[in-house]
C-alpha atoms as a PDB file:
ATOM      1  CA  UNK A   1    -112.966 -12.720-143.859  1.00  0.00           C
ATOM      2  CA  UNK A   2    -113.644 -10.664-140.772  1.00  0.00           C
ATOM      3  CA  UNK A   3    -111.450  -7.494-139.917  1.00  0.00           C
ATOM      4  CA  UNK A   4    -109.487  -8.758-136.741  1.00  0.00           C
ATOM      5  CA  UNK A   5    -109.444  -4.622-135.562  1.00  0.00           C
ATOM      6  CA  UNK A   6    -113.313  -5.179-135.868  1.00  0.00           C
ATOM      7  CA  UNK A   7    -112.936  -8.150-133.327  1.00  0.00           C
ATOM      8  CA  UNK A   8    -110.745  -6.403-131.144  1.00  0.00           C
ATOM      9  CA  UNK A   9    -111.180  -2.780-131.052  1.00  0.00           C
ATOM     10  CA  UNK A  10    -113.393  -0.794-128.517  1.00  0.00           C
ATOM     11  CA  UNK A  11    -113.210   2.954-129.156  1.00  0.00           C
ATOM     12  CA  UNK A  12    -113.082   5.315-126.390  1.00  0.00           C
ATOM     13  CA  UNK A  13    -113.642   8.673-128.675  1.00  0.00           C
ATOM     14  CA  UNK A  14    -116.656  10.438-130.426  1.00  0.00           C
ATOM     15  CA  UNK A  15    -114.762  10.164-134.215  1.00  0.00           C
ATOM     16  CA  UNK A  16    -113.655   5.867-133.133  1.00  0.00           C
ATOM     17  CA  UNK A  17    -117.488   5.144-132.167  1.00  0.00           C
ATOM     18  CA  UNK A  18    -118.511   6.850-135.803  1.00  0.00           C
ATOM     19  CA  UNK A  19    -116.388   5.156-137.799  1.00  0.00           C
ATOM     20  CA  UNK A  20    -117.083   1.704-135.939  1.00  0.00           C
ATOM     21  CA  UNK A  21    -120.892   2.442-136.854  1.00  0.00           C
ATOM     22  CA  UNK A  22    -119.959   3.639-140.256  1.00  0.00           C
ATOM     23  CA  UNK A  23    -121.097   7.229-139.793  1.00  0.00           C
ATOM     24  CA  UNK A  24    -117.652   8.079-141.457  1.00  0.00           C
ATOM     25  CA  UNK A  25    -116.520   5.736-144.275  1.00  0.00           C
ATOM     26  CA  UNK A  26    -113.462   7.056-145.093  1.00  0.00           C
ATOM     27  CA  UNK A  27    -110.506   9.049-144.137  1.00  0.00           C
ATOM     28  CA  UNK A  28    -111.027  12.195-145.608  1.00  0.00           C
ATOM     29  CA  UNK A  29    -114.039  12.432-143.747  1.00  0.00           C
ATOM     30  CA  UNK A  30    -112.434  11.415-140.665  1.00  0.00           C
ATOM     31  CA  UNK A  31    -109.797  14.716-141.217  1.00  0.00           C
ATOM     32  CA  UNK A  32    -112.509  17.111-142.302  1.00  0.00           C
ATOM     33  CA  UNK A  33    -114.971  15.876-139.336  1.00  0.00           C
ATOM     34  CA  UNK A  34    -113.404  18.457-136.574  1.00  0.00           C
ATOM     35  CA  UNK A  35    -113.153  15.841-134.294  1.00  0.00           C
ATOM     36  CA  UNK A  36    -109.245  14.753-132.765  1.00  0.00           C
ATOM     37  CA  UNK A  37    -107.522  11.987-133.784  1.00  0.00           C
ATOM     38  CA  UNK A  38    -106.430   9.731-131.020  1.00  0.00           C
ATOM     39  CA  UNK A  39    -107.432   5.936-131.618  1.00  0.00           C
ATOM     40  CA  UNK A  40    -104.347   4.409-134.475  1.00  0.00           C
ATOM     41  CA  UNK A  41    -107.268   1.443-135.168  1.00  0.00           C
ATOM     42  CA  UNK A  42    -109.331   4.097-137.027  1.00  0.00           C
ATOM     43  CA  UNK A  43    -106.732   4.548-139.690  1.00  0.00           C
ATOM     44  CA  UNK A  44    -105.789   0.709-139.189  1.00  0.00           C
ATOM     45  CA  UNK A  45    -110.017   0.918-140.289  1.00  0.00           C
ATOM     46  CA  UNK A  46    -110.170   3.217-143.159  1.00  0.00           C
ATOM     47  CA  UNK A  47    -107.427   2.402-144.570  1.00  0.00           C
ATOM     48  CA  UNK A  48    -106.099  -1.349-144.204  1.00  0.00           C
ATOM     49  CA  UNK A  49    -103.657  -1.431-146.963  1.00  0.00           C
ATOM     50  CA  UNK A  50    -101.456   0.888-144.864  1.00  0.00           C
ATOM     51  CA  UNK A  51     -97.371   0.830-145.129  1.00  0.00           C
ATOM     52  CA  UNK A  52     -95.132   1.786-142.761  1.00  0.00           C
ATOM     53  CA  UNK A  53     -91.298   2.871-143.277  1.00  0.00           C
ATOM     54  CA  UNK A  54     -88.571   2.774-141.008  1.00  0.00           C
ATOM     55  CA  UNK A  55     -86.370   5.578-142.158  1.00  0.00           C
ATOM     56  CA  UNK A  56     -83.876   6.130-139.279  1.00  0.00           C
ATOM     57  CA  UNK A  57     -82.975   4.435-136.223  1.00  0.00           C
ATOM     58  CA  UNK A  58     -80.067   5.687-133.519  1.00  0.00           C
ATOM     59  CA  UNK A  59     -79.000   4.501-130.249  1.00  0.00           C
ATOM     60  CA  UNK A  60     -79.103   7.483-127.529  1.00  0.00           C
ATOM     61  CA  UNK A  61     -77.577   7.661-124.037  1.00  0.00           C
ATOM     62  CA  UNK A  62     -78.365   9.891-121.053  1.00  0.00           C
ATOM     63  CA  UNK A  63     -75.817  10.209-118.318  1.00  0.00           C
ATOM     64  CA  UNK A  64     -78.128   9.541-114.619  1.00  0.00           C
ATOM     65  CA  UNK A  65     -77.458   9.150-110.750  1.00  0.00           C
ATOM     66  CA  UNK A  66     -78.060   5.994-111.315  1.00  0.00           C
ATOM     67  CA  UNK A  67     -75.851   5.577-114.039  1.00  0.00           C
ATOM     68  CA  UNK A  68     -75.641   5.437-118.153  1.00  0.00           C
ATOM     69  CA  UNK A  69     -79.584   4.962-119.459  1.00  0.00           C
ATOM     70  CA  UNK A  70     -79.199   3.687-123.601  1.00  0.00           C
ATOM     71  CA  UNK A  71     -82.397   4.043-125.422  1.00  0.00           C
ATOM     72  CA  UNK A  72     -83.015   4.121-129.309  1.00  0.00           C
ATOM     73  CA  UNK A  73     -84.614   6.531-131.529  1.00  0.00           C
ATOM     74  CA  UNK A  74     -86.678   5.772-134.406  1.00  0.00           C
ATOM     75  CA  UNK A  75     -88.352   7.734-137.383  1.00  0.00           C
ATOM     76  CA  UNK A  76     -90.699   6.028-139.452  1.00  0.00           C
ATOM     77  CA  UNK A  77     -93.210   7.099-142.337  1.00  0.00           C
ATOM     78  CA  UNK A  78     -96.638   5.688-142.885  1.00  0.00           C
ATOM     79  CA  UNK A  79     -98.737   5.768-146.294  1.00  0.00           C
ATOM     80  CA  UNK A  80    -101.094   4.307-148.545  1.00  0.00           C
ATOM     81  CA  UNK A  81     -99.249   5.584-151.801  1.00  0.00           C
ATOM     82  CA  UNK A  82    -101.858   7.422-152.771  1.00  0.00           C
ATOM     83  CA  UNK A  83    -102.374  10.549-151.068  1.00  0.00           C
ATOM     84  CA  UNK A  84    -101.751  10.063-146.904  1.00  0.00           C
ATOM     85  CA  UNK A  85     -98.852  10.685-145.343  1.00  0.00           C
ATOM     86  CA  UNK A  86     -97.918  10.137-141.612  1.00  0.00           C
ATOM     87  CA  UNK A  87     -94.598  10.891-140.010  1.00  0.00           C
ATOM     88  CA  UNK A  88     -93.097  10.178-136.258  1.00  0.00           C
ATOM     89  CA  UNK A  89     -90.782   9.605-133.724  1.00  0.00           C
ATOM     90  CA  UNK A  90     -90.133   7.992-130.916  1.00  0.00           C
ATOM     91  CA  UNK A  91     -87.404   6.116-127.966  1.00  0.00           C
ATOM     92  CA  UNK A  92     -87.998   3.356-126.057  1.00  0.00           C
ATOM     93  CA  UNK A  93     -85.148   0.905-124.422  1.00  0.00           C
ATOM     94  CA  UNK A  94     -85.650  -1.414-127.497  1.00  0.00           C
ATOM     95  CA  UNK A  95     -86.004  -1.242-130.811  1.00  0.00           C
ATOM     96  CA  UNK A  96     -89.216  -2.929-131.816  1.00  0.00           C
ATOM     97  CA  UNK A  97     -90.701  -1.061-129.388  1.00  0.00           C
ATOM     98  CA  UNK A  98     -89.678   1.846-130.804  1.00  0.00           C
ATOM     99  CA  UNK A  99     -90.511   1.138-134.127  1.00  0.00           C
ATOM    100  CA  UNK A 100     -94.009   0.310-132.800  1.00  0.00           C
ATOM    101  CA  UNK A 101     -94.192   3.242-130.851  1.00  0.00           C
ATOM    102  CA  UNK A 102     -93.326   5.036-133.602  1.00  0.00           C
ATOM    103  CA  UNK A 103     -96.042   3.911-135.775  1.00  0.00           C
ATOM    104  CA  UNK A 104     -99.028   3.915-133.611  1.00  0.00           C
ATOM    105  CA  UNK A 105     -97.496   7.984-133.028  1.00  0.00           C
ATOM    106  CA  UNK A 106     -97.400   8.427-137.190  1.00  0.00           C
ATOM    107  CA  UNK A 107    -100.991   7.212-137.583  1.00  0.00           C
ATOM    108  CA  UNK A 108    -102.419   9.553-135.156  1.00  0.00           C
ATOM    109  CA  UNK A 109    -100.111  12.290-137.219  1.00  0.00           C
ATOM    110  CA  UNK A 110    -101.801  11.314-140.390  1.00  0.00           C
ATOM    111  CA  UNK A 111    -102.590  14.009-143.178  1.00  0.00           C
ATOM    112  CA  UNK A 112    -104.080  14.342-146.682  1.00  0.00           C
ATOM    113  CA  UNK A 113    -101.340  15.292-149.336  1.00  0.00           C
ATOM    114  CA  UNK A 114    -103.068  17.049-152.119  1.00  0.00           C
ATOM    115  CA  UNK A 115    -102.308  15.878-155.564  1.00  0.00           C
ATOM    116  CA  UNK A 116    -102.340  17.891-159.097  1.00  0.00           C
ATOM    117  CA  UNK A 117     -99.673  19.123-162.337  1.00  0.00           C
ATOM    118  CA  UNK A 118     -98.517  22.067-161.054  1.00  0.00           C
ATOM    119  CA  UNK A 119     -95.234  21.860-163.450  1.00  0.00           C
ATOM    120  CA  UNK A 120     -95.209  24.763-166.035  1.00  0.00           C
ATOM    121  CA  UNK A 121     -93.149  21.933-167.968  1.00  0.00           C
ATOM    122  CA  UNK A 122     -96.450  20.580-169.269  1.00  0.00           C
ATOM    123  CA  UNK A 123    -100.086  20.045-168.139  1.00  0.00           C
ATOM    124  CA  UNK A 124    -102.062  16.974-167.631  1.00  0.00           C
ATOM    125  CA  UNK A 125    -104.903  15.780-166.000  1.00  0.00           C
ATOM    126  CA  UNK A 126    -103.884  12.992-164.056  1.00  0.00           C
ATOM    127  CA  UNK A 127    -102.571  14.174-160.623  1.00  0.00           C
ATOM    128  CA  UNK A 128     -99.607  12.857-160.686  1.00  0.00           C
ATOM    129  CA  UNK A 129     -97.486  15.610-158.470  1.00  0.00           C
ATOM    130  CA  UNK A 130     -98.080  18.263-156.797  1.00  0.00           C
ATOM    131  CA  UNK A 131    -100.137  21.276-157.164  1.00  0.00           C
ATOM    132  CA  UNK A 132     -97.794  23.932-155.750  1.00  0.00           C
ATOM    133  CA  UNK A 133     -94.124  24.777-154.769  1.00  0.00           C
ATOM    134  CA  UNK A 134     -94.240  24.074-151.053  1.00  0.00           C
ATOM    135  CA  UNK A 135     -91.605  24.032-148.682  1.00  0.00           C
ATOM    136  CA  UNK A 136     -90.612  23.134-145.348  1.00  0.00           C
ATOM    137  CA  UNK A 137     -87.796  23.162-142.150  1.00  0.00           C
ATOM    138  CA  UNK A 138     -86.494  20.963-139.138  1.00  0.00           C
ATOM    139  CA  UNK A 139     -83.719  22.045-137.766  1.00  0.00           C
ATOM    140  CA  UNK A 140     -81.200  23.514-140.048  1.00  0.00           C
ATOM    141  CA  UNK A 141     -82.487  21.630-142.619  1.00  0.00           C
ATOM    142  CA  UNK A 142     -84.916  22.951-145.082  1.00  0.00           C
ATOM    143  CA  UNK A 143     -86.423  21.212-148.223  1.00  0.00           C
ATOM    144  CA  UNK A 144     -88.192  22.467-150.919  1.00  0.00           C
ATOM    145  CA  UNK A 145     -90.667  20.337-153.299  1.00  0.00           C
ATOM    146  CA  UNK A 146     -91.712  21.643-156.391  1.00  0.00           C
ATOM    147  CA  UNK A 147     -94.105  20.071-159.173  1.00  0.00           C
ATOM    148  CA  UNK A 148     -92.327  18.004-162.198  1.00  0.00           C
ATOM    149  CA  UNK A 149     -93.856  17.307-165.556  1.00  0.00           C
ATOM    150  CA  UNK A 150     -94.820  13.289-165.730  1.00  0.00           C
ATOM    151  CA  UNK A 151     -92.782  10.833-166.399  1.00  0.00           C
ATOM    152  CA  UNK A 152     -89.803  12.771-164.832  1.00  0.00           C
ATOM    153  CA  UNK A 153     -90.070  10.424-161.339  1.00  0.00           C
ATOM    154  CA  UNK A 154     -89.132  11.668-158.347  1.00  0.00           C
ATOM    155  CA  UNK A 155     -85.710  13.801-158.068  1.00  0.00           C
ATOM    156  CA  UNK A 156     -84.606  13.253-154.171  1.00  0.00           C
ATOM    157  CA  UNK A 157     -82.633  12.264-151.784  1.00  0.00           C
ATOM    158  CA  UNK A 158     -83.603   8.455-150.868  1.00  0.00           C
ATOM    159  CA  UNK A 159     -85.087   9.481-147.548  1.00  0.00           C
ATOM    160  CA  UNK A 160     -87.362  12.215-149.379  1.00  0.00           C
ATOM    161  CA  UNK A 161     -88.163   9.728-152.390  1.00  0.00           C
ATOM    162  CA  UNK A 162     -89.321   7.107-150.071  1.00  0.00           C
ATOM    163  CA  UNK A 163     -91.928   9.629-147.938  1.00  0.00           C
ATOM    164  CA  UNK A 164     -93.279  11.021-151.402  1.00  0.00           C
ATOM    165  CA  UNK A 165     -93.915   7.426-153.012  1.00  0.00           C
ATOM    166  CA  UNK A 166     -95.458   6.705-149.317  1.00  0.00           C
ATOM    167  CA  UNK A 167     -97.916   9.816-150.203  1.00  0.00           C
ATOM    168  CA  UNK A 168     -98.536   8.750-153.450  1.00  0.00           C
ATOM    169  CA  UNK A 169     -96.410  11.581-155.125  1.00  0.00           C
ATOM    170  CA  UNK A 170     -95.100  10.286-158.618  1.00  0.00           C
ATOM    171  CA  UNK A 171     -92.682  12.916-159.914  1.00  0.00           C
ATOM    172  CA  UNK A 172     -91.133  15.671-158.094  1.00  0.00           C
ATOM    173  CA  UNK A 173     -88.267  18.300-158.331  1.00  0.00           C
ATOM    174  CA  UNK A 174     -86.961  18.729-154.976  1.00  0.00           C
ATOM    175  CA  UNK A 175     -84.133  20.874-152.999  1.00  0.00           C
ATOM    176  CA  UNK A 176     -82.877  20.473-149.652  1.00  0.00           C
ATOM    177  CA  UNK A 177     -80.043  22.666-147.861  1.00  0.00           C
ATOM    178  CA  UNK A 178     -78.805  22.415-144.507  1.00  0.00           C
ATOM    179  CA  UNK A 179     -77.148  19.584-142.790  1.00  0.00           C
ATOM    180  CA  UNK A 180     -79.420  16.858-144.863  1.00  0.00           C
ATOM    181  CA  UNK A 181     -77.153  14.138-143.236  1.00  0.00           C
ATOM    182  CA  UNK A 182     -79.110  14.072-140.503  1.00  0.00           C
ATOM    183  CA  UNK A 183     -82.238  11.714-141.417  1.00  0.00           C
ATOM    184  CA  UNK A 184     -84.481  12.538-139.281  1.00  0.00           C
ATOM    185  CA  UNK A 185     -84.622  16.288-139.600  1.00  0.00           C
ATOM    186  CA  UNK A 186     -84.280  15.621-143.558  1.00  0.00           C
ATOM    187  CA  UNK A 187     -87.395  13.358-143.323  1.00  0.00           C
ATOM    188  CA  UNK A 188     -89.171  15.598-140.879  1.00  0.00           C
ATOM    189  CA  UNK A 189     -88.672  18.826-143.274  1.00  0.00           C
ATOM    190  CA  UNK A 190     -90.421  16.822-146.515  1.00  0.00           C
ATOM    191  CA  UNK A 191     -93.282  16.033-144.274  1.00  0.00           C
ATOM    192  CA  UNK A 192     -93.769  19.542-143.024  1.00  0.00           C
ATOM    193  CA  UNK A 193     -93.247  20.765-146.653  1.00  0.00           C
ATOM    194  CA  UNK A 194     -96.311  17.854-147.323  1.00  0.00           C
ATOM    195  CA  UNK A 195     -98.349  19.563-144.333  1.00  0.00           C
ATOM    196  CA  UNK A 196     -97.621  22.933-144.934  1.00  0.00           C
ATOM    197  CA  UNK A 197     -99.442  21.914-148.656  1.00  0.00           C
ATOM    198  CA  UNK A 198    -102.504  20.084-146.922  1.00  0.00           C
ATOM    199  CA  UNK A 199    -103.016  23.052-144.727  1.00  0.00           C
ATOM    200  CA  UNK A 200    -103.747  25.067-147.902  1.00  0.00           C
ATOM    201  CA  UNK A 201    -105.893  21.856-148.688  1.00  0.00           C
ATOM    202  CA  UNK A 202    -107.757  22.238-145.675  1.00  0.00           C
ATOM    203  CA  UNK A 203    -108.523  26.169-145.887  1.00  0.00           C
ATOM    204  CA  UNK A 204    -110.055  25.487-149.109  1.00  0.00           C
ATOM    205  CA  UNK A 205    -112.506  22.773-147.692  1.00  0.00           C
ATOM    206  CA  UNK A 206    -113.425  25.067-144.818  1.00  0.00           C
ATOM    207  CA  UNK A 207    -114.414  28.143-147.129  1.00  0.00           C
ATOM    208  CA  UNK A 208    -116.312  25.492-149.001  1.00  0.00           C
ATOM    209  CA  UNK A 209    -117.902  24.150-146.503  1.00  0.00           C
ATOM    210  CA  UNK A 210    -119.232  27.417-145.111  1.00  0.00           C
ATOM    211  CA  UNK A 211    -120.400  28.527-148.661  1.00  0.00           C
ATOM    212  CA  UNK A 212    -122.566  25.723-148.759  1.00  0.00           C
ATOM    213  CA  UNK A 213    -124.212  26.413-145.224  1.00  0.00           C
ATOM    214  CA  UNK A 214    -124.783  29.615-145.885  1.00  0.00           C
ATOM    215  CA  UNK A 215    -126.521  28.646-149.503  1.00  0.00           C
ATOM    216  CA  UNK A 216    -128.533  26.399-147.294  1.00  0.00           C
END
């Protein structure tokens, strides 16, 4: 069966024509390339088993000369349960459009979540948490994720549980302080805490990558 983003997608960027012409096969090459993400069909490409979570969704008024303006917010989290992650937000005057505003926003936010047994609890070499404490903030709240030994699961708040199982993230001590009521900076925090650990991710490539040019 054909891929109906095949049939209908054009690409209007450097990185969309590559990956159309399979000069970059898969997403980790699309992240390391350098080049911006900006077309939500790429990742609709490279990775078509995709999922997509609404976490919150709020209705929001503004007070005009015209009069009272009602639009709704929505927060949702993309993933393929393995090991990307993409988070976002958006408000439009209704709420499917939101939502799908909000997702076509999340896959251009997408990021690699690196994956390893950090715990000191025991060692193993399936990488099924994380490598390192990492942490992260939104607003007042801040949440901290550490690595778990396996077969613990994942230790959260629902809204936190359901963004690590999105990044493929199978057990998990976490903390969060703050006012953690508040979904959306509770679900923002774990995915900075997530980035803040791909960032470390991404040095790494770069210093590898330069190693090997210079060895060349």
């Amino acid at each position: 069966m054909t891929d109906p983003v095949e049939n209908t997608w054009e690409p209007v960027t450097r990185l969309g024509h590559m990956v159309l012409n399979e000069e970059i096969t898969s997403m980790e090459d699309a992240l390391n390339s350098g080049l911006p993400l900006k077309e939500p069909e790429i990742v609709d490409h490279l990775l078509p088993g995709i999922e997509d979570r609404v976490l919150d969704i709020n209705m929001v008024q503004r007070m005009t000369d015209s009069g009272r303006r009602v639009k709704f917010r929505c927060c949702v989290a993309i993933g393929d349960k393995t090991e990307f992650i993409g988070y976002a937000e958006s408000r439009e005057t209704q709420v499917g459009a939101a939502i799908q505003k909000a997702v076509a926003a999340a896959k251009l936010n997408i990021i690699q979540v690196p994956h390893g047994s950090g715990s000191w609890e025991s060692r193993s070499a399936d990488p099924h948490s994380l490598a390192m404490k990492t942490k992260g903030k939104s607003g007042s709240v801040i949440v901290e994720l550490f690595p778990a030994p396996a077969g613990l699961g994942l230790a959260a708040a629902p809204t936190v549980k359901t963004i690590l199982e999105l990044a493929g993230i199978q057990d998990a001590w976490t903390k969060s302080y703050g006012k953690t009521r508040t979904t959306m900076n509770l679900a923002k925090a774990t995915f900075n805490a997530l980035d803040n650990a791909s960032q470390f991710r991404s040095a790494n490539n770069q210093r590898a990558i330069s190693s090997r040019q210079e060895t060349n």
